[in-house]
Protein backbone atom coordinates (compact mmCIF):
# COMPACT_ATOMS: atom_id res chain seq x y z
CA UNK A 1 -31.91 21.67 -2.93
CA UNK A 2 -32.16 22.60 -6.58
CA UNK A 3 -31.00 20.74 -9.39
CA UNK A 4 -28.76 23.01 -10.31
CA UNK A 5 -26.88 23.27 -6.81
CA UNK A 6 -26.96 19.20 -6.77
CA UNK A 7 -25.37 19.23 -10.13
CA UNK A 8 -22.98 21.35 -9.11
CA UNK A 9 -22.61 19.41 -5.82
CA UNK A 10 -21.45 16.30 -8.19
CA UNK A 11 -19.60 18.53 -9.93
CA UNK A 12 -17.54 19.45 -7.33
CA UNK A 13 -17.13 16.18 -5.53
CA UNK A 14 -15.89 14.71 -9.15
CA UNK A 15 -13.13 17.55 -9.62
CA UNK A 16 -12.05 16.58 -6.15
CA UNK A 17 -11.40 12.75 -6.36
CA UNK A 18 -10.79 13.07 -10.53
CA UNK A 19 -7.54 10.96 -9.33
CA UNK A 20 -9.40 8.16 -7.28
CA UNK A 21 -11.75 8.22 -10.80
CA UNK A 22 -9.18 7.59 -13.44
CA UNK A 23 -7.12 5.17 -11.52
CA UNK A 24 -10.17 2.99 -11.29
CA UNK A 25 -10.87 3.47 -14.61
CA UNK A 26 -7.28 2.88 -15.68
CA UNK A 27 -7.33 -0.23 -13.51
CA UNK A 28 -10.64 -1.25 -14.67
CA UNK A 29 -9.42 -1.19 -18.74
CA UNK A 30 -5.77 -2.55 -17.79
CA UNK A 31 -7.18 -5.64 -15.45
CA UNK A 32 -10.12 -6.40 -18.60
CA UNK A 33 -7.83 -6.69 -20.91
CA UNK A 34 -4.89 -9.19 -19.31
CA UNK A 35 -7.76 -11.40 -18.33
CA UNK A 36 -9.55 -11.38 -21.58
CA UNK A 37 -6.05 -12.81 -22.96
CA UNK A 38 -5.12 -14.72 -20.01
CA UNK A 39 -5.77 -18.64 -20.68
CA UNK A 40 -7.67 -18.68 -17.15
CA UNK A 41 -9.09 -15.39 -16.98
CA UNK A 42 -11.57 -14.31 -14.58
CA UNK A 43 -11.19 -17.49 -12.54
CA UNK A 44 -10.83 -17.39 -8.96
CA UNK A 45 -7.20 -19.38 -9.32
CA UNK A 46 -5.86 -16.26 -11.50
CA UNK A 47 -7.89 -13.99 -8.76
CA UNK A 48 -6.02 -15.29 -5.96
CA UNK A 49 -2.70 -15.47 -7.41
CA UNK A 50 -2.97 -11.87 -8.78
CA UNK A 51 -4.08 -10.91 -5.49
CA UNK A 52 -1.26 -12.81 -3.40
CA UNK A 53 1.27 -10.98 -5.70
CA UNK A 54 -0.05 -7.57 -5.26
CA UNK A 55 -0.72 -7.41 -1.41
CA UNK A 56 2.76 -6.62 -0.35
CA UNK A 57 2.92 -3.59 -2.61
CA UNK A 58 -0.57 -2.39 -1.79
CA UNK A 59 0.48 -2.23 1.75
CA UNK A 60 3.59 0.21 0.83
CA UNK A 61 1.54 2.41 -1.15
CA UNK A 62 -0.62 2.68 1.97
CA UNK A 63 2.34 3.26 4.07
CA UNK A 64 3.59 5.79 1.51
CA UNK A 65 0.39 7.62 1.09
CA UNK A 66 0.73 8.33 4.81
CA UNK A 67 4.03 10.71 4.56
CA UNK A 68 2.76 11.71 0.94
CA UNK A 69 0.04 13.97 2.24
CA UNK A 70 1.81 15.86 4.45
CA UNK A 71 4.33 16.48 1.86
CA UNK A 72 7.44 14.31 2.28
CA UNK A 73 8.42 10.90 1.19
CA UNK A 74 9.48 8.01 3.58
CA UNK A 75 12.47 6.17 1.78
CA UNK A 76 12.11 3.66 4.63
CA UNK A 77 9.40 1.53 3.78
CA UNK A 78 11.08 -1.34 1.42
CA UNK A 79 13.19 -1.42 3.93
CA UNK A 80 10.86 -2.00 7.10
CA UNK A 81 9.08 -4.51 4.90
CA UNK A 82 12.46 -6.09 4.43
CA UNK A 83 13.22 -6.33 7.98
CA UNK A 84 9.85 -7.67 9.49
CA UNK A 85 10.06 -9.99 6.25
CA UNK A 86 13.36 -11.46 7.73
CA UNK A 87 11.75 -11.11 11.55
CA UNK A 88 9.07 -12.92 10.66
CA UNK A 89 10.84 -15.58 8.84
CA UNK A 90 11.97 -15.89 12.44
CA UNK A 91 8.66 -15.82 14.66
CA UNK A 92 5.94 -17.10 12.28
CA UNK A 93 6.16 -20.80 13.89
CA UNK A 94 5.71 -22.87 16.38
CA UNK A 95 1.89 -23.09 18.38
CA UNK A 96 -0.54 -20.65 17.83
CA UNK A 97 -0.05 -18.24 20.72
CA UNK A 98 3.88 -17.93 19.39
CA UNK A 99 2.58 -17.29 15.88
CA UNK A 100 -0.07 -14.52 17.10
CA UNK A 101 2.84 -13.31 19.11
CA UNK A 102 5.45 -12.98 16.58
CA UNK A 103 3.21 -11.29 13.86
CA UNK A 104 2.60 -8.64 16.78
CA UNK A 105 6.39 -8.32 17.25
CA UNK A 106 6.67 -7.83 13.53
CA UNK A 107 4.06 -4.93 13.49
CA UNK A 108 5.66 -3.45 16.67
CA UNK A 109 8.84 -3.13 14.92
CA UNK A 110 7.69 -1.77 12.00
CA UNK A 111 5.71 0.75 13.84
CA UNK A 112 8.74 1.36 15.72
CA UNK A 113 10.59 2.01 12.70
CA UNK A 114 8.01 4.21 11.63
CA UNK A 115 7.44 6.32 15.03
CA UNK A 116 11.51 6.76 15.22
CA UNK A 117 11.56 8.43 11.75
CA UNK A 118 8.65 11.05 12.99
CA UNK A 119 10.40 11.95 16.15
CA UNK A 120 13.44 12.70 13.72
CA UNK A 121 11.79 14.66 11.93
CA UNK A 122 9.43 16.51 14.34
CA UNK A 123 12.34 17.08 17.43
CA UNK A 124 15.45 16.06 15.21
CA UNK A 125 14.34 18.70 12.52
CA UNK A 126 15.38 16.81 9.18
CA UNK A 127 14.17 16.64 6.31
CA UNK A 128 12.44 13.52 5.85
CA UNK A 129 13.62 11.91 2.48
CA UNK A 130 17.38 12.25 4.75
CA UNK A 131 15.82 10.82 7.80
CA UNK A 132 14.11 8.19 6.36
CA UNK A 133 16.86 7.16 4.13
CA UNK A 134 19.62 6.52 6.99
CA UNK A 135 16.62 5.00 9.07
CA UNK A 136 16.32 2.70 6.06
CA UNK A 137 20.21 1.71 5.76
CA UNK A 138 19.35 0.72 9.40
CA UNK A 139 16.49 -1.42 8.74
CA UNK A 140 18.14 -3.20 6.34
CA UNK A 141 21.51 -3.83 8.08
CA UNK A 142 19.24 -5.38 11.11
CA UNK A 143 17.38 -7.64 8.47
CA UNK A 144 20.72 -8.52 7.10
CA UNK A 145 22.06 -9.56 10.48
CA UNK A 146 19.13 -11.74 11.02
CA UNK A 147 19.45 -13.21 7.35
CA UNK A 148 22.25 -13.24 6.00
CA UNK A 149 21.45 -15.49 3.75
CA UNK A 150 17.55 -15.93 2.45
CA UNK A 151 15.78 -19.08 4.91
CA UNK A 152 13.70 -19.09 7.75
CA UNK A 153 10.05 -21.05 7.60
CA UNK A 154 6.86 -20.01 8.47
CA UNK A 155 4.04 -22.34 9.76
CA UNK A 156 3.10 -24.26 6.89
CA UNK A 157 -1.37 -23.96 7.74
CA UNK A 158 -0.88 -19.84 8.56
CA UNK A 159 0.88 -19.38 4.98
CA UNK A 160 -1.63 -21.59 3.01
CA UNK A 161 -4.88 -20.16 4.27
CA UNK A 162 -3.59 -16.41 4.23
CA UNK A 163 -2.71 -17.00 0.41
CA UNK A 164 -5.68 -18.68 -1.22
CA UNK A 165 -9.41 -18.66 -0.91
CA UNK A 166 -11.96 -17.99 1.99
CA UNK A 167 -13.00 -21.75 1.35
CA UNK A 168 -9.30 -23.13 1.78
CA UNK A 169 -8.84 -20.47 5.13
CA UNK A 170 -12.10 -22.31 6.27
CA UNK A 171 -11.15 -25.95 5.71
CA UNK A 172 -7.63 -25.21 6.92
CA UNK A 173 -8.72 -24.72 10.50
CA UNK A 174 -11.82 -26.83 10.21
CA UNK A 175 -14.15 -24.09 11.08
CA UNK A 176 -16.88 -26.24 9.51
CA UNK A 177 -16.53 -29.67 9.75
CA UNK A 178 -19.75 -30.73 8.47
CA UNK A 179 -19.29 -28.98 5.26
CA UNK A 180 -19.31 -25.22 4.07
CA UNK A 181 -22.71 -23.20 4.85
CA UNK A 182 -24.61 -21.34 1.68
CA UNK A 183 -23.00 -18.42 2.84
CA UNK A 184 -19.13 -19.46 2.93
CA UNK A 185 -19.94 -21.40 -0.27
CA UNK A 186 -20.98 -17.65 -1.65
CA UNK A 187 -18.30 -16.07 -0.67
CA UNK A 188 -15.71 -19.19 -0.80
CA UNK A 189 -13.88 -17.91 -3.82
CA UNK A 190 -12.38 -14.39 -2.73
CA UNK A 191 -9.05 -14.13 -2.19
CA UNK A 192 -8.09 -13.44 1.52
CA UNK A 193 -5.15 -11.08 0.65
CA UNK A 194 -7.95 -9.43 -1.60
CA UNK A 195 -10.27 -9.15 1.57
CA UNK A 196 -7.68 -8.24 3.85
CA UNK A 197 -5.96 -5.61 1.33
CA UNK A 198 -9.61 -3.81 1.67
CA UNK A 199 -10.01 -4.06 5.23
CA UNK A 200 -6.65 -2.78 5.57
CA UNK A 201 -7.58 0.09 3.35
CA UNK A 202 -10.45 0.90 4.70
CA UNK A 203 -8.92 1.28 8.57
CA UNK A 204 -6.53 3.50 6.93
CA UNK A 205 -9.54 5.66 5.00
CA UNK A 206 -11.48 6.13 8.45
CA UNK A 207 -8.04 7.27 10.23
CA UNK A 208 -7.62 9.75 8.04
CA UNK A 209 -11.19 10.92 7.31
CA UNK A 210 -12.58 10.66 10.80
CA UNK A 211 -9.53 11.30 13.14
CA UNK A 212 -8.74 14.61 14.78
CA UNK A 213 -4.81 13.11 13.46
CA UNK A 214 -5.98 12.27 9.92
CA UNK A 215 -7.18 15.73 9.56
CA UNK A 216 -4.20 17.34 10.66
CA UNK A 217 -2.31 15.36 8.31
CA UNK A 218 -4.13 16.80 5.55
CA UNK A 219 -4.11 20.17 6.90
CA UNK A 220 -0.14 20.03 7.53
CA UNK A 221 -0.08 18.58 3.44
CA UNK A 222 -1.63 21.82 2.42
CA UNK A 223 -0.26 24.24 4.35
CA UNK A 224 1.81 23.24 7.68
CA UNK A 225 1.77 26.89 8.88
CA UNK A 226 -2.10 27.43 9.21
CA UNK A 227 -2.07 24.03 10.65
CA UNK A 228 -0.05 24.77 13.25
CA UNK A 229 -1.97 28.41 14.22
CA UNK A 230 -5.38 26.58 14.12
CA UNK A 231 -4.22 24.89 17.02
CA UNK A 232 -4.07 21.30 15.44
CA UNK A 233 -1.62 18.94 16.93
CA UNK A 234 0.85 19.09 14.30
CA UNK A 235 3.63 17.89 16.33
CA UNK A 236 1.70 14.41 17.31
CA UNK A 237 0.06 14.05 13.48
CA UNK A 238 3.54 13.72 11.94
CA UNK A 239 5.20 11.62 14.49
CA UNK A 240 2.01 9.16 13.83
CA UNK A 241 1.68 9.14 10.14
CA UNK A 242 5.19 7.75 9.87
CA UNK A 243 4.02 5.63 12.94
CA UNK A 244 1.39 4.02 10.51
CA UNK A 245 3.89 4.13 7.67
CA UNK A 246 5.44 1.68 9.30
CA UNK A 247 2.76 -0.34 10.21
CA UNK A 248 1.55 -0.56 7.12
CA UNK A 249 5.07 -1.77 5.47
CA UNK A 250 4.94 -4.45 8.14
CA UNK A 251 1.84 -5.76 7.39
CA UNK A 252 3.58 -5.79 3.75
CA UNK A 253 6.38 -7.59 5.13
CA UNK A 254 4.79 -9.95 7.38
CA UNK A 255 2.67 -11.01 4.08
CA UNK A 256 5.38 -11.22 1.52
CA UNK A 257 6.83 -13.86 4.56
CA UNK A 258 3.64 -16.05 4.24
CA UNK A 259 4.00 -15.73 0.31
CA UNK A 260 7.53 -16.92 0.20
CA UNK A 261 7.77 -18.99 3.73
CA UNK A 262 11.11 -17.44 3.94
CA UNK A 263 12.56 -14.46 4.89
CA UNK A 264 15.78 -12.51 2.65
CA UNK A 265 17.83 -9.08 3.24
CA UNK A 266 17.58 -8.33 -0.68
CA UNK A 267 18.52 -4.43 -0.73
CA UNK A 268 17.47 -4.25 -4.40
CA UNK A 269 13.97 -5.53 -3.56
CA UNK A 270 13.89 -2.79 -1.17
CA UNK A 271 14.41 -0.07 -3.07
CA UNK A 272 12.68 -1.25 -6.20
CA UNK A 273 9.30 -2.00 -3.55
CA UNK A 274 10.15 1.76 -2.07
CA UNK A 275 9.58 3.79 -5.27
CA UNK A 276 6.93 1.59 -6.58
CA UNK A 277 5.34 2.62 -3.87
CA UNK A 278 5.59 6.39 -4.67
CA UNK A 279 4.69 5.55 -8.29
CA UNK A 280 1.55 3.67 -7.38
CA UNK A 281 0.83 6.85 -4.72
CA UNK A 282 1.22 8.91 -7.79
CA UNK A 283 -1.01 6.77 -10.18
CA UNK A 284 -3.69 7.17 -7.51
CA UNK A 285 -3.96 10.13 -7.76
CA UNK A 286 -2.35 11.66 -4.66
CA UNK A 287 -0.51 14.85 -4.88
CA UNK A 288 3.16 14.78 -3.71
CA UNK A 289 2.68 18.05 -2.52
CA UNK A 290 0.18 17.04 -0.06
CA UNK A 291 -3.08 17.89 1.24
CA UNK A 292 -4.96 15.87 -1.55
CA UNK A 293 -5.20 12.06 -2.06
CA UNK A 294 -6.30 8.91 0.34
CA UNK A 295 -5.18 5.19 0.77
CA UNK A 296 -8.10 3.59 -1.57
CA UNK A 297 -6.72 5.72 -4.76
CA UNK A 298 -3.00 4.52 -3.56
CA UNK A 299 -4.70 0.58 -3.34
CA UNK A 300 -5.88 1.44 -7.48
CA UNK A 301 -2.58 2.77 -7.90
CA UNK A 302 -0.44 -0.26 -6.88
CA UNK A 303 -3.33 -2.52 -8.67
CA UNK A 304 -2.14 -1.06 -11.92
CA UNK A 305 1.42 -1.40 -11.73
CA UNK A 306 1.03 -4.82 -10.56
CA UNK A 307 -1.87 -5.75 -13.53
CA UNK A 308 1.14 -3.98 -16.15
CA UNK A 309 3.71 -6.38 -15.06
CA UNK A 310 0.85 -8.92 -14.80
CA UNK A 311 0.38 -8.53 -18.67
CA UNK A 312 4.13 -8.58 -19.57
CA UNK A 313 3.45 -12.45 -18.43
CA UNK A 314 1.11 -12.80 -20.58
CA UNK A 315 1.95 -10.60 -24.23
CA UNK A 316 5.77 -12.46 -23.42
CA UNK A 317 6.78 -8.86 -23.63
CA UNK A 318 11.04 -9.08 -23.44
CA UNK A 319 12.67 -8.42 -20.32
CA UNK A 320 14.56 -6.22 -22.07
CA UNK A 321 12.64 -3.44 -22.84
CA UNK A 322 9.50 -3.63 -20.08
CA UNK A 323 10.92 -0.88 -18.24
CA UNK A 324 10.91 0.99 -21.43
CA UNK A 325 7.15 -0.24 -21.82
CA UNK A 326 6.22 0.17 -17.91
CA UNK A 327 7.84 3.66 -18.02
CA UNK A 328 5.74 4.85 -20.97
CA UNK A 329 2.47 3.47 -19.85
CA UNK A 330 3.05 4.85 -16.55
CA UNK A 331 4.31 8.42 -18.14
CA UNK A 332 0.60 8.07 -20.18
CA UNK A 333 -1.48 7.72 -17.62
CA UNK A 334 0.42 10.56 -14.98
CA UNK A 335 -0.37 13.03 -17.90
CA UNK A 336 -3.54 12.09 -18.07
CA UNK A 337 -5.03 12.54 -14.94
CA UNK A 338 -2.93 15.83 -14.64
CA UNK A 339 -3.92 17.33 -17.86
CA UNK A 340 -6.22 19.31 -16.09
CA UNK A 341 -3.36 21.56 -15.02
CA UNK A 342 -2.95 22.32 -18.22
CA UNK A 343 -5.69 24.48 -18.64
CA UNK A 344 -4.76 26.54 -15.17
CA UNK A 345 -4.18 30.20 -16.31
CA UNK A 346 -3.93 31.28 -12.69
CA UNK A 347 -1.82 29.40 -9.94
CA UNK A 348 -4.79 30.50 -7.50
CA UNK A 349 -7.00 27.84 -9.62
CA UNK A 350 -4.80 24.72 -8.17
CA UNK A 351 -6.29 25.40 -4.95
CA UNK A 352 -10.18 25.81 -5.84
């Protein structure tokens, strides 16, 4: 190979994930700057509460990246995190074997959620921001009925070592009596949410990279009609991206009930978690017209909505006008990483 070719190899490969690039970037600068002014900045107790507070949403941008690339939007998923939120408030107690089995319930019904949506869409033939939405009102008259009013517990150990450090998830189920090994001690300071947000993303990467489904799902996001005479399962791909959507607003859910140790029906949280989502889907990168994107630039994208209100804590910024402040810095950094287009002079250039 050439140097030429390999430079234009890099070349290529940059123009494709230019998204993925300036949300890390933009994430990067953002997350520098609130710690260099936060009091306890870059410590592993500002790590770890950043990280906690993030999780849920990083979840839902994963969920939402899943309908996003095939070209639709699931209005479903505050909701589903909502509802296994409440469920769990329900199941996350008692001995170990009811914990481990009411976290599965709480994915199930997510994914349920989630797999109901795609077979309205695929055999019920609407469009999905109409199916989603009533499958939401749904959701969240179920969570409702299960909380009216915000309670619930959830074992008191599972919430602790989920929410803090790999050192306190080690001494909380005395994994190592006789003190930490060099190795935990290494590593003792990460955040768990922060690990498990990664592994998380990761599973989702490989699904849709090395999948026969996570192809299609691509291939249906850039153009649903060649997918379907190539022979790809088009049918099946759609019915299980909003199958993971679900899963993945669950796992949102079932987190925000370990950060809270309650559960609550609150419809505005919902909706406000539901189009964060698609903002942070859109910071990342990810094209809402499909066939371009992936769930590590959604993970950047939620990290920088969540560092922005991170920093309001910390400039005392008035409640009053954030929105105003979140909506320009969010409006700055869109344009950005789509300035590109601006230079198109022929619509057949988008596709190159």
């Amino acid at each position: 190979m050439t140097t030429a070719t390999a430079t234009g190899d890099i070349a290529i490969r940059l123009r494709r994930h230019r998204g993925l690039i300036v949300a890390v970037i933009t994430f990067a600068v953002l997350y520098g700057i609130y710690n260099f002014n936060h009091p306890r900045g870059f410590s592993s107790q500002v790590m770890v509460q950043n990280s906690t507070e993030a999780f849920s949403l990083v979840m839902l941008a994963m969920a939402q990246t899943m309908p996003v690339l095939m070209g639709a939007v699931d209005l479903s998923v505050g909701a589903v995190m909502t509802l296994c939120n409440c469920l769990a408030s329900v199941l996350l107690s008692g001995s170990p074997l009811q914990i481990a089995l009411g976290a599965v319930l709480c994915l199930a019904a997510g994914t349920a959620f989630g797999a109901v949506n795609g077979l309205i869409v695929v055999y019920g033939r609407l469009q999905p921001i109409i199916a989603t939405l009533a499958t939401g009102a749904v959701a969240i008259g179920i969570a409702l009925y299960i909380r009216p009013t915000p309670g619930g517990s959830v074992d008191d150990d599972l919430s602790w070592a989920l929410t803090n450090t790999v050192s306190d998830f080690l001494e909380t189920y005395g994994l190592f009596p006789d003190g930490l090994p060099g190795w935990a001690r290494f590593i003792g300071a990460i955040p768990v949410p922060l690990i498990m947000a990664v592994i998380l993303a990761f599973l989702c990467r490989t699904i849709l990279a090395r999948t026969v489904i996570g192809r299609t799902i691509y291939a249906i996001g850039s153009s649903e009609g060649a997918a379907y005479m190539s022979g790809l399962p088009v049918a099946r791909a759609k019915i299980a991206a909003f199958a993971l959507s679900g899963f993945f607003a669950a796992c949102g859910g079932l987190f925000f009930a370990l950060q809270t140790s309650s559960g609550n029906a609150d419809i505005p949280q919902a909706g406000a978690y539901t189009l964060n989502s698609i903002a942070a889907v859109v910071l990342g990168g990810t094209s809402l017209m499909g066939g371009s994107g992936g769930a590590i630039a959604s993970l950047f994208g939620a990290l920088i909505l969540r560092t922005i209100s991170f920093s309001f804590r910390i400039f005392s910024v008035d409640p009053l006008i954030q929105p105003l402040v979140e909506g320009g810095i969010l409006l700055a950094i869109v344009s950005f990483g789509a300035v590109h287009l601006l230079r198109v002079k022929n619509t057949l250039e988008l596709v190159r």
